[in-house]
PDB file of N, CA and C in Angstrom:
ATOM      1  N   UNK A   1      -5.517  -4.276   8.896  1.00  0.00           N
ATOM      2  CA  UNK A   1      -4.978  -5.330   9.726  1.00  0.00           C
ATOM      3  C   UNK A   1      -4.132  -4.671  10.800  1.00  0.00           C
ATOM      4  N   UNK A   2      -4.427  -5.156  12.158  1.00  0.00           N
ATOM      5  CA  UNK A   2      -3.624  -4.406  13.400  1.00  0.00           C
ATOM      6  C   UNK A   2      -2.985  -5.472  13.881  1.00  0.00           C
ATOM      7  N   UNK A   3      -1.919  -5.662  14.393  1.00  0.00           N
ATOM      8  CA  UNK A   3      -1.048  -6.111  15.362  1.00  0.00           C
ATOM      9  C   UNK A   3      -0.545  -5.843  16.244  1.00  0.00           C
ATOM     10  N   UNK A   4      -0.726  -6.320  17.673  1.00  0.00           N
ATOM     11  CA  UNK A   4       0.015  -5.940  18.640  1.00  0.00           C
ATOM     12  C   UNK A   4       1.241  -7.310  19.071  1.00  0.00           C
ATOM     13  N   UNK A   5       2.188  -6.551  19.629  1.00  0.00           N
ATOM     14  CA  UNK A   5       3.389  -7.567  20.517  1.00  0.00           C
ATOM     15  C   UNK A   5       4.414  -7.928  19.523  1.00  0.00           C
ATOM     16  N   UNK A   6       5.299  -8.430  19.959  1.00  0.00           N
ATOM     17  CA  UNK A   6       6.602  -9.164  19.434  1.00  0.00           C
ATOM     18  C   UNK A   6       6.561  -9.613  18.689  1.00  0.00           C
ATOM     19  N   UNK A   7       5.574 -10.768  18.327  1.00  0.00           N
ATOM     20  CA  UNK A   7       5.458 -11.980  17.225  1.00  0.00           C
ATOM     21  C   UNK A   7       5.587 -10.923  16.095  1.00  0.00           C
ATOM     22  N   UNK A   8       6.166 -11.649  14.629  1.00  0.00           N
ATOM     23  CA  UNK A   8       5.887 -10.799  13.774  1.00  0.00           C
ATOM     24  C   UNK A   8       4.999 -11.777  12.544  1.00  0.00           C
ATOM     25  N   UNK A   9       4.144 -11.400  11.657  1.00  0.00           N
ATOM     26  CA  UNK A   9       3.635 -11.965  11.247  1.00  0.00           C
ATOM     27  C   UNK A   9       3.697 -11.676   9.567  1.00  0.00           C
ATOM     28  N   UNK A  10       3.543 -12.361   8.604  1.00  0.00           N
ATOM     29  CA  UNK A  10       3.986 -11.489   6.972  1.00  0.00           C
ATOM     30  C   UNK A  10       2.702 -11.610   6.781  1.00  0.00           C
ATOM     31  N   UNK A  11       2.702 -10.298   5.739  1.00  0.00           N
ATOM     32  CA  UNK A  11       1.581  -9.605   5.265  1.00  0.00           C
ATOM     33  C   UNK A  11       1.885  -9.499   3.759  1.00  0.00           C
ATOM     34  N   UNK A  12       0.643 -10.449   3.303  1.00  0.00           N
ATOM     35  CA  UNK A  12       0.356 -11.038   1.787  1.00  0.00           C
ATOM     36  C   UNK A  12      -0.616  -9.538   1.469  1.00  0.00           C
ATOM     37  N   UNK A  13      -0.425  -9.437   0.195  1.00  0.00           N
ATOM     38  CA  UNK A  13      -1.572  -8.351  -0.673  1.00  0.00           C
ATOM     39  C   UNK A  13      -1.596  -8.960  -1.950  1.00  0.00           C
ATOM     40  N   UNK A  14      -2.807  -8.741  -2.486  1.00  0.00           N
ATOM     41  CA  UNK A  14      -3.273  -9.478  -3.967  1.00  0.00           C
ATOM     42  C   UNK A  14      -2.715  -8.502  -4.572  1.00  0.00           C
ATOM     43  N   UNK A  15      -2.482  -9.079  -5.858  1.00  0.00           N
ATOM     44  CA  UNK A  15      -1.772  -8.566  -6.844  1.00  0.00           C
ATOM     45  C   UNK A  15      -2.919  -8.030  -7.812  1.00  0.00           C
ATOM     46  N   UNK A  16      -2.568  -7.164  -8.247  1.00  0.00           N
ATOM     47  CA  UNK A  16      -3.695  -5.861  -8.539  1.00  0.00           C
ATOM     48  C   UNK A  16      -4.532  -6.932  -9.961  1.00  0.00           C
ATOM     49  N   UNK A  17      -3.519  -7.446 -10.800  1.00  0.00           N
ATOM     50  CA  UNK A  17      -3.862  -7.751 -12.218  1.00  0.00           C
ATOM     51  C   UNK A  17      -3.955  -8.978 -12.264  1.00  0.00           C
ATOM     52  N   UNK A  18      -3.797  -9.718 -11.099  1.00  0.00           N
ATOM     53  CA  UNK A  18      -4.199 -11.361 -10.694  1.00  0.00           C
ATOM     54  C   UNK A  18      -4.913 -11.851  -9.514  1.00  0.00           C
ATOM     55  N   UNK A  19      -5.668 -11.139  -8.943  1.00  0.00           N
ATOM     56  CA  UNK A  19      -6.178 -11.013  -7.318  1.00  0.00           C
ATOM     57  C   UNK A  19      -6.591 -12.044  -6.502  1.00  0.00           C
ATOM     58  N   UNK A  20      -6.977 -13.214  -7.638  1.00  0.00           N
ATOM     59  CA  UNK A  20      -6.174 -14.745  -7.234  1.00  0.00           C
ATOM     60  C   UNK A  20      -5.453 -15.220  -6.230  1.00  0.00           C
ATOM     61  N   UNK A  21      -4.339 -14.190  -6.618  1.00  0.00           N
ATOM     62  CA  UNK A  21      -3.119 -15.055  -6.636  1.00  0.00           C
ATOM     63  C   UNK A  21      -2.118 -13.481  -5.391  1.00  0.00           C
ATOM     64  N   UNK A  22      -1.202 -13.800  -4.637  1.00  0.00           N
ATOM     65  CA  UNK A  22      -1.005 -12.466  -3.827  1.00  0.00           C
ATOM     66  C   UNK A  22       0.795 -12.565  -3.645  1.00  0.00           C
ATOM     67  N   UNK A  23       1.098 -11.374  -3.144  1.00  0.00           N
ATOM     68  CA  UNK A  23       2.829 -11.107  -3.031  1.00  0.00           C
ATOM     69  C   UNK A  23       2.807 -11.193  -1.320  1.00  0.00           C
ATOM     70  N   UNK A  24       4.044 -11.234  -1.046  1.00  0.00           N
ATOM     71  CA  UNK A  24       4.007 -11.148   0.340  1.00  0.00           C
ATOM     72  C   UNK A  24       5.158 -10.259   0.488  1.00  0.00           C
ATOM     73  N   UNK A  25       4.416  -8.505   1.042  1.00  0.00           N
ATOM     74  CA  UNK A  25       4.971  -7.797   0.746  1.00  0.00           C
ATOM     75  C   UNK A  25       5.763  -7.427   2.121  1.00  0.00           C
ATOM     76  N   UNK A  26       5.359  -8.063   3.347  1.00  0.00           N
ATOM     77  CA  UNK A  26       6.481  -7.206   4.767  1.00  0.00           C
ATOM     78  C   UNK A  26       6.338  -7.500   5.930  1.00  0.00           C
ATOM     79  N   UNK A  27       6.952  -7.590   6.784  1.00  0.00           N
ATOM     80  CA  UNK A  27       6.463  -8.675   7.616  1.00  0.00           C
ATOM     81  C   UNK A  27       5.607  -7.198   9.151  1.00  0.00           C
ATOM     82  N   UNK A  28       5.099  -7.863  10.070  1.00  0.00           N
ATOM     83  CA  UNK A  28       4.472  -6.742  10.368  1.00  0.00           C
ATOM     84  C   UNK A  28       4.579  -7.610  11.945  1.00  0.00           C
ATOM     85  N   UNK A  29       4.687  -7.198  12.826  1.00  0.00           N
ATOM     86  CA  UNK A  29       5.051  -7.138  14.595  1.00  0.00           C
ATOM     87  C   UNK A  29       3.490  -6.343  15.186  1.00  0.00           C
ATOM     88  N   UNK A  30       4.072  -5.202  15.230  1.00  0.00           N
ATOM     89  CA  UNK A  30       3.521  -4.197  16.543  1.00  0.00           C
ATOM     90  C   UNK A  30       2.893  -3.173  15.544  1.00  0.00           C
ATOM     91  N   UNK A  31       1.640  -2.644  15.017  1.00  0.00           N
ATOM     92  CA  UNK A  31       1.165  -2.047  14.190  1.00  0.00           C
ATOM     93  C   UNK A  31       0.338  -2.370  13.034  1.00  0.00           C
ATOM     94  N   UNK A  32       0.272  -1.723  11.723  1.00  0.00           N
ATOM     95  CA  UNK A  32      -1.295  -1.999  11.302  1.00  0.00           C
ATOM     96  C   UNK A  32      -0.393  -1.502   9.274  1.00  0.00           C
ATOM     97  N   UNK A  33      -1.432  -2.179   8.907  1.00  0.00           N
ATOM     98  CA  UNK A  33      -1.348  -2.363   7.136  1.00  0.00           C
ATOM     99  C   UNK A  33      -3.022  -2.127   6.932  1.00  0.00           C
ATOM    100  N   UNK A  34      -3.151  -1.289   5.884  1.00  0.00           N
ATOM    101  CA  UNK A  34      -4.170  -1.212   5.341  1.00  0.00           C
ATOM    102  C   UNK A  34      -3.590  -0.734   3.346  1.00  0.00           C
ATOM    103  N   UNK A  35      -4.586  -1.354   2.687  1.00  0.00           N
ATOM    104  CA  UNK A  35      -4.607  -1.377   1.334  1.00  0.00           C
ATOM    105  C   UNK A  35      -5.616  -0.813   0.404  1.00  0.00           C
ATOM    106  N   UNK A  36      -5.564   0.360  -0.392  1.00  0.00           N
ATOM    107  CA  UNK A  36      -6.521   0.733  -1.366  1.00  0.00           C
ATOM    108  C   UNK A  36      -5.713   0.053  -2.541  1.00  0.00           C
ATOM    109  N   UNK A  37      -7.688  -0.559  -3.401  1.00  0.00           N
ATOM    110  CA  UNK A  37      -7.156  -0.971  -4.411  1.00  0.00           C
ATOM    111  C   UNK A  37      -8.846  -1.506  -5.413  1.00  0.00           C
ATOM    112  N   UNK A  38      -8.949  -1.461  -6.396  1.00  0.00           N
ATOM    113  CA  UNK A  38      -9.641  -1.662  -7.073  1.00  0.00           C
ATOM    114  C   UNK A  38     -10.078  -2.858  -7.550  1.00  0.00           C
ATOM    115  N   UNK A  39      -9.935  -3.567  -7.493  1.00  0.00           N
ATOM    116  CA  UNK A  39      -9.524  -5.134  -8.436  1.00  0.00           C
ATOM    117  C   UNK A  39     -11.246  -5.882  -7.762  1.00  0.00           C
ATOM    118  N   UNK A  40     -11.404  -5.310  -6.710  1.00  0.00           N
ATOM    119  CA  UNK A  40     -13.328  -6.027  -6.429  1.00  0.00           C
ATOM    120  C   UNK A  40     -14.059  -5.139  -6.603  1.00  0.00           C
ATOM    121  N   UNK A  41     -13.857  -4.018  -6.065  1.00  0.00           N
ATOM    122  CA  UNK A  41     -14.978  -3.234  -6.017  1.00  0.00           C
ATOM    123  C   UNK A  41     -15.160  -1.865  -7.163  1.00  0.00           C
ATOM    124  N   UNK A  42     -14.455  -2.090  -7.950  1.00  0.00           N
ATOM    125  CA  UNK A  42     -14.595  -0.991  -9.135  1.00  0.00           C
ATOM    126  C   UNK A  42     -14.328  -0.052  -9.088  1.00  0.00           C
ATOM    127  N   UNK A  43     -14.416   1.294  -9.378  1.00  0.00           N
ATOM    128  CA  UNK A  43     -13.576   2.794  -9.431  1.00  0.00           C
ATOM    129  C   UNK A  43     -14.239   3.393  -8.381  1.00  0.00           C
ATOM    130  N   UNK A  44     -13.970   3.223  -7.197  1.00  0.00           N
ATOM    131  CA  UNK A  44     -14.672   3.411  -5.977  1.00  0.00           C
ATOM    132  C   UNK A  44     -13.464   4.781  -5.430  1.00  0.00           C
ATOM    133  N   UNK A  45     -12.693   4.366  -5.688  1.00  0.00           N
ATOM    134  CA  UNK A  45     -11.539   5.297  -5.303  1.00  0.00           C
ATOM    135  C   UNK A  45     -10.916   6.702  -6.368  1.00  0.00           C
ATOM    136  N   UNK A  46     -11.636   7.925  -6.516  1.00  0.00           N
ATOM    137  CA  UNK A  46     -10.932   8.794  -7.588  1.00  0.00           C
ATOM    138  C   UNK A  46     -10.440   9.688  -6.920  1.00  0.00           C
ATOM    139  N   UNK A  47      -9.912  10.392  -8.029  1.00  0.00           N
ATOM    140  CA  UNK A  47      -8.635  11.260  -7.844  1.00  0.00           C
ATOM    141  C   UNK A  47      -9.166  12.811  -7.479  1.00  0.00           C
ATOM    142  N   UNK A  48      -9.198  13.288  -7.171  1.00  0.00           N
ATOM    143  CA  UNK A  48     -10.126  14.564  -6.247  1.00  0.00           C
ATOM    144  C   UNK A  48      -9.958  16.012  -6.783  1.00  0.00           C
ATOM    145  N   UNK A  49      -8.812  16.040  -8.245  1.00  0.00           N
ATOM    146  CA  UNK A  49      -9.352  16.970  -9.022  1.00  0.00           C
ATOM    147  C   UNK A  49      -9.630  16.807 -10.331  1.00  0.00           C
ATOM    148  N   UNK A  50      -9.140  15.468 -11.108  1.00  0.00           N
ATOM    149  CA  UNK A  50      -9.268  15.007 -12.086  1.00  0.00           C
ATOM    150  C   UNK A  50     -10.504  14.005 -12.707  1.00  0.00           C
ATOM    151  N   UNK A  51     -10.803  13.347 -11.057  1.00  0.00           N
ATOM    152  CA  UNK A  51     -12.161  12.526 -11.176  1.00  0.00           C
ATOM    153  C   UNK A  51     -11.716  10.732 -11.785  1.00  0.00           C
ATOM    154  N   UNK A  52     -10.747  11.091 -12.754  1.00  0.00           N
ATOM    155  CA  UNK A  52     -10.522   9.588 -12.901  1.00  0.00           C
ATOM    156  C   UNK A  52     -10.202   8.343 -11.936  1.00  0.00           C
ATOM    157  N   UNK A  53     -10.543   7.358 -12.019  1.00  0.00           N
ATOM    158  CA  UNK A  53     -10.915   6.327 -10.982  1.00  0.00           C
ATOM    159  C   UNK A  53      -9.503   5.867 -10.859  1.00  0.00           C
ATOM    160  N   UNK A  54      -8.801   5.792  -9.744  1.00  0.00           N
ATOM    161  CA  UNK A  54      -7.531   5.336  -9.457  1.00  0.00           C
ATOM    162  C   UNK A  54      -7.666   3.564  -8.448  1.00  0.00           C
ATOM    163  N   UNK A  55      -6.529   3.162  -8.277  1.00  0.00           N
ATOM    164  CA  UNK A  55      -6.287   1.877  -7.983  1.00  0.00           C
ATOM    165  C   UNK A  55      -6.681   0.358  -9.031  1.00  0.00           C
ATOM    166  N   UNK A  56      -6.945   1.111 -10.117  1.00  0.00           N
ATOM    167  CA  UNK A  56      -8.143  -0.251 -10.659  1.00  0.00           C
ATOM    168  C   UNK A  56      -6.678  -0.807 -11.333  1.00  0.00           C
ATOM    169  N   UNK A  57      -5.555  -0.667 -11.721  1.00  0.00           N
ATOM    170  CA  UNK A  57      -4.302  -1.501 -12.305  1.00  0.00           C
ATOM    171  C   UNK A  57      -3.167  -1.400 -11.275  1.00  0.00           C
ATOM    172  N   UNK A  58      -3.618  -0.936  -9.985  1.00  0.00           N
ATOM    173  CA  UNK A  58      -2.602  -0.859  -8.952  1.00  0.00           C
ATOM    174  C   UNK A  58      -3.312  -1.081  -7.650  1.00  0.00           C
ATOM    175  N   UNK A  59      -2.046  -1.213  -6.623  1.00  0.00           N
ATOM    176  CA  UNK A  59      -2.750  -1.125  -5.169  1.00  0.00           C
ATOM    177  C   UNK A  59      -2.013  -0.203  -4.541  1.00  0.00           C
ATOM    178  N   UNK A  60      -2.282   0.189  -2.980  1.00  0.00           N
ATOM    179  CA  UNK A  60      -1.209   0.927  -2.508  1.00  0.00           C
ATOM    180  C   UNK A  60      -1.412   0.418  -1.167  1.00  0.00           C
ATOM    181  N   UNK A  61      -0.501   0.179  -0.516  1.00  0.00           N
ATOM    182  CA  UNK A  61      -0.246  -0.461   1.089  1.00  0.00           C
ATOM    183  C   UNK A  61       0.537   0.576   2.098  1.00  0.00           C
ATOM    184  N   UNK A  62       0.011   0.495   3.075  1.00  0.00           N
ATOM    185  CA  UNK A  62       0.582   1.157   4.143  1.00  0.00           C
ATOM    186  C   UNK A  62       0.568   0.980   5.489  1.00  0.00           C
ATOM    187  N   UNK A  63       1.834   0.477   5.854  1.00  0.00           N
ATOM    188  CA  UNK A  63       2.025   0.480   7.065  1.00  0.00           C
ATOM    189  C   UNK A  63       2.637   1.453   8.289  1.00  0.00           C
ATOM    190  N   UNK A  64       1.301   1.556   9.501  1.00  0.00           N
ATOM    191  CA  UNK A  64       1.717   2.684   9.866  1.00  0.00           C
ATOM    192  C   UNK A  64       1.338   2.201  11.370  1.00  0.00           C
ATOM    193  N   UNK A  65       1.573   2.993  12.467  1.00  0.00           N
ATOM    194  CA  UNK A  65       1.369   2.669  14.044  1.00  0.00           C
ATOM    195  C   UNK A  65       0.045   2.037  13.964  1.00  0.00           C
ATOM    196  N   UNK A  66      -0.835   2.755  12.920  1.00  0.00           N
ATOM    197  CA  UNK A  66      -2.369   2.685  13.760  1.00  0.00           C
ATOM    198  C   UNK A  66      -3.104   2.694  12.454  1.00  0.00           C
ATOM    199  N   UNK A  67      -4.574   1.735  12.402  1.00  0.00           N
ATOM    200  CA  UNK A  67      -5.174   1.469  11.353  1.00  0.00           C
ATOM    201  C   UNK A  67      -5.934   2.622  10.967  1.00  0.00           C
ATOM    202  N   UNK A  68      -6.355   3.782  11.709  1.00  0.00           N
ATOM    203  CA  UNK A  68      -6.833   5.096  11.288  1.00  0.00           C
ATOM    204  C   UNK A  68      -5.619   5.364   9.824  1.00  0.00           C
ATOM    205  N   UNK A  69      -4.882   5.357  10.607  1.00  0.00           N
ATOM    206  CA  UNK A  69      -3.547   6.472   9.728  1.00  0.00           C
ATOM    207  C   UNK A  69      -3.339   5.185   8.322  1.00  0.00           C
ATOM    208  N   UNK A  70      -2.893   4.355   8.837  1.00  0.00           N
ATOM    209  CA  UNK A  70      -2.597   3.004   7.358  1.00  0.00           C
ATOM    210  C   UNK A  70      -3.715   3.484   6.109  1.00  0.00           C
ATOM    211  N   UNK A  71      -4.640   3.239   6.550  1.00  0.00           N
ATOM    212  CA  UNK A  71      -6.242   3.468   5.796  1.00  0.00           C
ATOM    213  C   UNK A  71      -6.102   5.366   5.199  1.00  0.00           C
ATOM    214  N   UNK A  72      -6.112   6.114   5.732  1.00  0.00           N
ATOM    215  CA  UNK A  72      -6.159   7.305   5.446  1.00  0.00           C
ATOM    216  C   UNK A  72      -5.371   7.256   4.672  1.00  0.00           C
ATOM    217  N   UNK A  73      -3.741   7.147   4.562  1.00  0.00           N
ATOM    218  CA  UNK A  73      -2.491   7.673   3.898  1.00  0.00           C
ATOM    219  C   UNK A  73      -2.648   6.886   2.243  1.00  0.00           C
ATOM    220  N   UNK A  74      -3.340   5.658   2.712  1.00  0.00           N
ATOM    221  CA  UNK A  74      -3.603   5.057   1.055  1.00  0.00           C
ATOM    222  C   UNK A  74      -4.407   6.219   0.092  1.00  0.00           C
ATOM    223  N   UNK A  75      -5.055   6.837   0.158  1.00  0.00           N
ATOM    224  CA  UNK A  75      -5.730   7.877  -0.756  1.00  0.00           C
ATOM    225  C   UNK A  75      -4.902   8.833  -1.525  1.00  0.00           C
ATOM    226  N   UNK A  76      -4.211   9.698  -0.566  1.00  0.00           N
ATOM    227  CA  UNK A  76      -3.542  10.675  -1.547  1.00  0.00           C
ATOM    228  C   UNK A  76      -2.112  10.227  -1.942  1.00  0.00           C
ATOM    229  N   UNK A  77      -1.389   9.291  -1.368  1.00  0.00           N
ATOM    230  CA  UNK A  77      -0.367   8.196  -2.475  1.00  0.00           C
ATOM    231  C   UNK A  77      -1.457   7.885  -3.587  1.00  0.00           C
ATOM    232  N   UNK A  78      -2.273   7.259  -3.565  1.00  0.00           N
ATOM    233  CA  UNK A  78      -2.547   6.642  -4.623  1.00  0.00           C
ATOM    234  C   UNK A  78      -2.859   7.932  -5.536  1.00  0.00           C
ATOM    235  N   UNK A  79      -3.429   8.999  -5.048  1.00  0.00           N
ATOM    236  CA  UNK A  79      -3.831  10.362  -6.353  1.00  0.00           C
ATOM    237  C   UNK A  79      -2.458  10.874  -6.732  1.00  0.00           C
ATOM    238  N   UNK A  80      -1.253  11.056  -5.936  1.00  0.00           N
ATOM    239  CA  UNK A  80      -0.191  11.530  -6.031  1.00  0.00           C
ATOM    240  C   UNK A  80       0.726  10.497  -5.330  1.00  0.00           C
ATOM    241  N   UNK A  81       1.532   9.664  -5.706  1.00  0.00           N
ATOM    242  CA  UNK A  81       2.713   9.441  -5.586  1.00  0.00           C
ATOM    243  C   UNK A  81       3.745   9.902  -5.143  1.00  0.00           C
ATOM    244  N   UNK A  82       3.794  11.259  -5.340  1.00  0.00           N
ATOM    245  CA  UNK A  82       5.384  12.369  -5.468  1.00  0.00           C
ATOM    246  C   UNK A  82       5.165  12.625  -3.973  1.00  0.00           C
ATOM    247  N   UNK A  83       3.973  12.689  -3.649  1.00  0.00           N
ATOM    248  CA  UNK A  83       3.987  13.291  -1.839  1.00  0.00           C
ATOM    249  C   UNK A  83       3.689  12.720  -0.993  1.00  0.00           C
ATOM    250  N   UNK A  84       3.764  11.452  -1.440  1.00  0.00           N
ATOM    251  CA  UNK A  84       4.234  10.327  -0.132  1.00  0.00           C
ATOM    252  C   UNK A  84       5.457  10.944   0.372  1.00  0.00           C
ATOM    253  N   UNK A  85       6.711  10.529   0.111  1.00  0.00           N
ATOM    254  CA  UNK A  85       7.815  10.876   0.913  1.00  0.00           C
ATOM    255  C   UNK A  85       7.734  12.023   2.200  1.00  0.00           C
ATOM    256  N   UNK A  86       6.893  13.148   1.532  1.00  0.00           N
ATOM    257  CA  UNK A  86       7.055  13.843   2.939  1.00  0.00           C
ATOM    258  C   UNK A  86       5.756  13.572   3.988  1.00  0.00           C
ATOM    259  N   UNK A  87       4.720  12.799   3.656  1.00  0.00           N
ATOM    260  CA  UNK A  87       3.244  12.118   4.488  1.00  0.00           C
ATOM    261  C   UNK A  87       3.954  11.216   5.217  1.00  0.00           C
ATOM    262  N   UNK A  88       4.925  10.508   4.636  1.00  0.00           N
ATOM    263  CA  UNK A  88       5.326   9.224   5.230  1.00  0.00           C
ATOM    264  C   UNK A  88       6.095   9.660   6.161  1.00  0.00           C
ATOM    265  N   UNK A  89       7.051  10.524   5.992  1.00  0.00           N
ATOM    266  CA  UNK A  89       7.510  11.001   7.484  1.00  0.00           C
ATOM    267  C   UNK A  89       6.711  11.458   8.226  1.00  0.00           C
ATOM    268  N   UNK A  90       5.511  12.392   7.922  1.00  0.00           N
ATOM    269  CA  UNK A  90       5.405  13.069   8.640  1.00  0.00           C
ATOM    270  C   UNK A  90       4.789  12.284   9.974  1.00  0.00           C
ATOM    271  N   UNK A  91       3.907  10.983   9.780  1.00  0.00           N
ATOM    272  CA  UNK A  91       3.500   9.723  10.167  1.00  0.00           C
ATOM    273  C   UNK A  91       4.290   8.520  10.672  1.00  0.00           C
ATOM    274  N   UNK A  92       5.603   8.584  10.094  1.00  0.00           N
ATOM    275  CA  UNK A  92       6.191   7.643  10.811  1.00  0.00           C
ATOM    276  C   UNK A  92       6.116   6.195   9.812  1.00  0.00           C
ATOM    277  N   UNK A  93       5.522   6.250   8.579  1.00  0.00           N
ATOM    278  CA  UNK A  93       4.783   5.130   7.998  1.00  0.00           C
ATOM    279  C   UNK A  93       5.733   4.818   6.927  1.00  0.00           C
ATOM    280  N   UNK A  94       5.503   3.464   6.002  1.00  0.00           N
ATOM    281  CA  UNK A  94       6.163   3.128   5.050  1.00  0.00           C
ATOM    282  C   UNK A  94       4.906   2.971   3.838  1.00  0.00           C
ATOM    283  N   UNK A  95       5.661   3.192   2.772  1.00  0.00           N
ATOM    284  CA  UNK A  95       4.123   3.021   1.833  1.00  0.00           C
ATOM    285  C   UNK A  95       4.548   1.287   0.765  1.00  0.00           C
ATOM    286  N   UNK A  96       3.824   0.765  -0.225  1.00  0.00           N
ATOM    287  CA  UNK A  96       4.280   0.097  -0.819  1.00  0.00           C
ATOM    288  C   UNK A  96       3.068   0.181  -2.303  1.00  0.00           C
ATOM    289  N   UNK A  97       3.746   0.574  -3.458  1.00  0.00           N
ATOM    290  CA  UNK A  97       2.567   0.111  -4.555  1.00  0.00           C
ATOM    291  C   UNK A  97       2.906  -0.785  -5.479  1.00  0.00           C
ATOM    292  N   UNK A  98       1.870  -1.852  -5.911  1.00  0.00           N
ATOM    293  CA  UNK A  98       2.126  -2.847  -6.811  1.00  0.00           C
ATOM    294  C   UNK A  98       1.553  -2.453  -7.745  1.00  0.00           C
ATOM    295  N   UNK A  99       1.603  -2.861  -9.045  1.00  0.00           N
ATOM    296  CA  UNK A  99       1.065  -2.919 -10.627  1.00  0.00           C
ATOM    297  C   UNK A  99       1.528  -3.457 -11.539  1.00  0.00           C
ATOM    298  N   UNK A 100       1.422  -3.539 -12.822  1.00  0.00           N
ATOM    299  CA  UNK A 100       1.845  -4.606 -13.614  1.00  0.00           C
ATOM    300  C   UNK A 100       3.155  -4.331 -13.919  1.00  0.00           C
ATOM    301  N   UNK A 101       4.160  -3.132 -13.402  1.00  0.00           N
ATOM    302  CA  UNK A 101       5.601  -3.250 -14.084  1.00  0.00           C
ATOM    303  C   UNK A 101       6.533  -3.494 -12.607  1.00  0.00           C
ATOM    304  N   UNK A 102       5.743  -3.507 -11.031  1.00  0.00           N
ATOM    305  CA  UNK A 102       6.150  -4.458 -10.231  1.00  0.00           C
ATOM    306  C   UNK A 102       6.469  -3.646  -8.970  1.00  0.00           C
ATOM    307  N   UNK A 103       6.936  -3.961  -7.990  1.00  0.00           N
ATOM    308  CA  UNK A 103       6.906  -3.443  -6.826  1.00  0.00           C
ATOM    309  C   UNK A 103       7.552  -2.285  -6.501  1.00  0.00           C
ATOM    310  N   UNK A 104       6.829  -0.805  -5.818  1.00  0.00           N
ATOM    311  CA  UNK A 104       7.835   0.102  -5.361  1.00  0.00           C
ATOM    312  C   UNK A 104       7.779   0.509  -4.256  1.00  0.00           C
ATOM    313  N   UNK A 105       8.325   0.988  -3.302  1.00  0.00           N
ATOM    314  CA  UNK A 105       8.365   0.788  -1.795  1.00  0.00           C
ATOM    315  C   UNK A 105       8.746   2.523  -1.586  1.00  0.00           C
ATOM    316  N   UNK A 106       7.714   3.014  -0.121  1.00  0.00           N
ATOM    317  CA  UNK A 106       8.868   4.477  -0.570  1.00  0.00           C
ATOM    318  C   UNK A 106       8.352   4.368   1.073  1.00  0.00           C
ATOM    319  N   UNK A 107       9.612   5.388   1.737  1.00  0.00           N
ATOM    320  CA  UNK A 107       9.613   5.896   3.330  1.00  0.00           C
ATOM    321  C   UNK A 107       9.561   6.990   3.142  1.00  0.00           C
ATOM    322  N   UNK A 108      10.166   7.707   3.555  1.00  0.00           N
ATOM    323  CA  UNK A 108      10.780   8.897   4.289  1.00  0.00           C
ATOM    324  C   UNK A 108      11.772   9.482   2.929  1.00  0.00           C
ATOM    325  N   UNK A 109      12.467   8.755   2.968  1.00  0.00           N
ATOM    326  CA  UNK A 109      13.986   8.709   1.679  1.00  0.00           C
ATOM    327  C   UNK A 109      13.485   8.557   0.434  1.00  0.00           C
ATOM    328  N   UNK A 110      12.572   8.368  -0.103  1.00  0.00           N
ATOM    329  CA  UNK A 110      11.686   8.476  -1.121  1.00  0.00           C
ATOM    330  C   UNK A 110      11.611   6.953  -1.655  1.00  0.00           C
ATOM    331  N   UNK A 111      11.206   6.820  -3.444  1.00  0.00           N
ATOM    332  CA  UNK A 111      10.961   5.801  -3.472  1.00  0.00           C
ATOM    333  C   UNK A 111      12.057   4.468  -4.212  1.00  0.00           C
ATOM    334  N   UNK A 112      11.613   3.062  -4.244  1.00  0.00           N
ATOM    335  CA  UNK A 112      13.072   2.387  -4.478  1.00  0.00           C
ATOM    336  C   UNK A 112      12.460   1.347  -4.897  1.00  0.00           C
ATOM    337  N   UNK A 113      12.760   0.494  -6.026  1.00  0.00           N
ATOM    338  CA  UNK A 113      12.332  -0.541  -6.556  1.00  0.00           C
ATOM    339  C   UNK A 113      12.053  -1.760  -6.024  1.00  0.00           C
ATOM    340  N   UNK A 114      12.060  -2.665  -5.383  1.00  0.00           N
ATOM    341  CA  UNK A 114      11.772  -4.019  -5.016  1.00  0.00           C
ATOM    342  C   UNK A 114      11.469  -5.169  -5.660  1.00  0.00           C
ATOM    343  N   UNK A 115      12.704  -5.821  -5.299  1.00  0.00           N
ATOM    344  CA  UNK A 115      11.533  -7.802  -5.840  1.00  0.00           C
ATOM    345  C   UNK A 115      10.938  -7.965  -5.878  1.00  0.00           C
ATOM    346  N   UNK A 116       9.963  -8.639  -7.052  1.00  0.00           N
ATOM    347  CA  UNK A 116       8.674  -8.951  -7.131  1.00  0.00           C
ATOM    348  C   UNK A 116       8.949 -10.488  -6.699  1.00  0.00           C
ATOM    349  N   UNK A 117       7.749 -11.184  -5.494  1.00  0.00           N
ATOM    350  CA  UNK A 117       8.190 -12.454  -5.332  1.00  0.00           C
ATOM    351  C   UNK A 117       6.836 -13.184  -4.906  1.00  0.00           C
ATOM    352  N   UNK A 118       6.332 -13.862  -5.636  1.00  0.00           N
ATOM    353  CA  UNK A 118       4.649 -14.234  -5.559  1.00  0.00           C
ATOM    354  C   UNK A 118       4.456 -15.425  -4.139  1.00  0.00           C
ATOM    355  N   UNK A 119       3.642 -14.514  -3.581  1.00  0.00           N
ATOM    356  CA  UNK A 119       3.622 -15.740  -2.090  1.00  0.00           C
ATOM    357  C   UNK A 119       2.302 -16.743  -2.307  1.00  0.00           C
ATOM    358  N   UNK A 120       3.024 -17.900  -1.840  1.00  0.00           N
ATOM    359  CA  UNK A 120       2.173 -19.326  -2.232  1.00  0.00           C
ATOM    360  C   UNK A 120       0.620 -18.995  -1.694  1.00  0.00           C
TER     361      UNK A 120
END
């Protein structure tokens, strides 16, 4: 999802273990969100030395200038976690992952718990 201009608009993501049903995780202006995640399309997404299929009890979101970069940066958060913090600077981007014990958000400064708050 890309956005350009002022307006800002919130940006819903399905919830990994109810996909039903979605959170509304940030609101988004001038730039782009993209999401890896498993919950339709099956273990489409693995982990690149282990092989096991990642996203299928989680998602991972990222918002970044540009939908190239949003889309790309979801992969190796989702294989590794620990090295977001320094991708996310290095990009300028914010990351966000959901799963069943609930929202965690990481920048630059690493990562930090969040409200879980189910959008209608």
């Amino acid at each position: 999802l890309a956005r350009f201009g002022s307006v800002t608009i919130p940006v819903h993501v399905r919830q990994p273990q109810h996909p039903s049903s979605s959170l509304r995780l940030a609101e988004l202006s001038n730039g782009a969100v993209a999401t890896s995640a498993g919950y339709f399309q099956g273990p489409h997404l693995r982990h690149p030395v282990r092989g096991d299929a990642l996203g299928m009890t989680s998602s991972v979101t990222v918002l970044a200038a540009d939908c190239m970069t949003a889309d790309a940066l979801t992969k190796p958060i989702a294989a590794d976690p620990l090295c977001a913090p320094d991708l996310l600077e290095r990009y300028g981007a914010q990351a966000i992952i959901l799963d069943g014990r609930g929202v965690m958000a990481c920048a630059a400064d690493g990562w930090r718990t969040l409200p879980m708050e189910v959008a209608a």
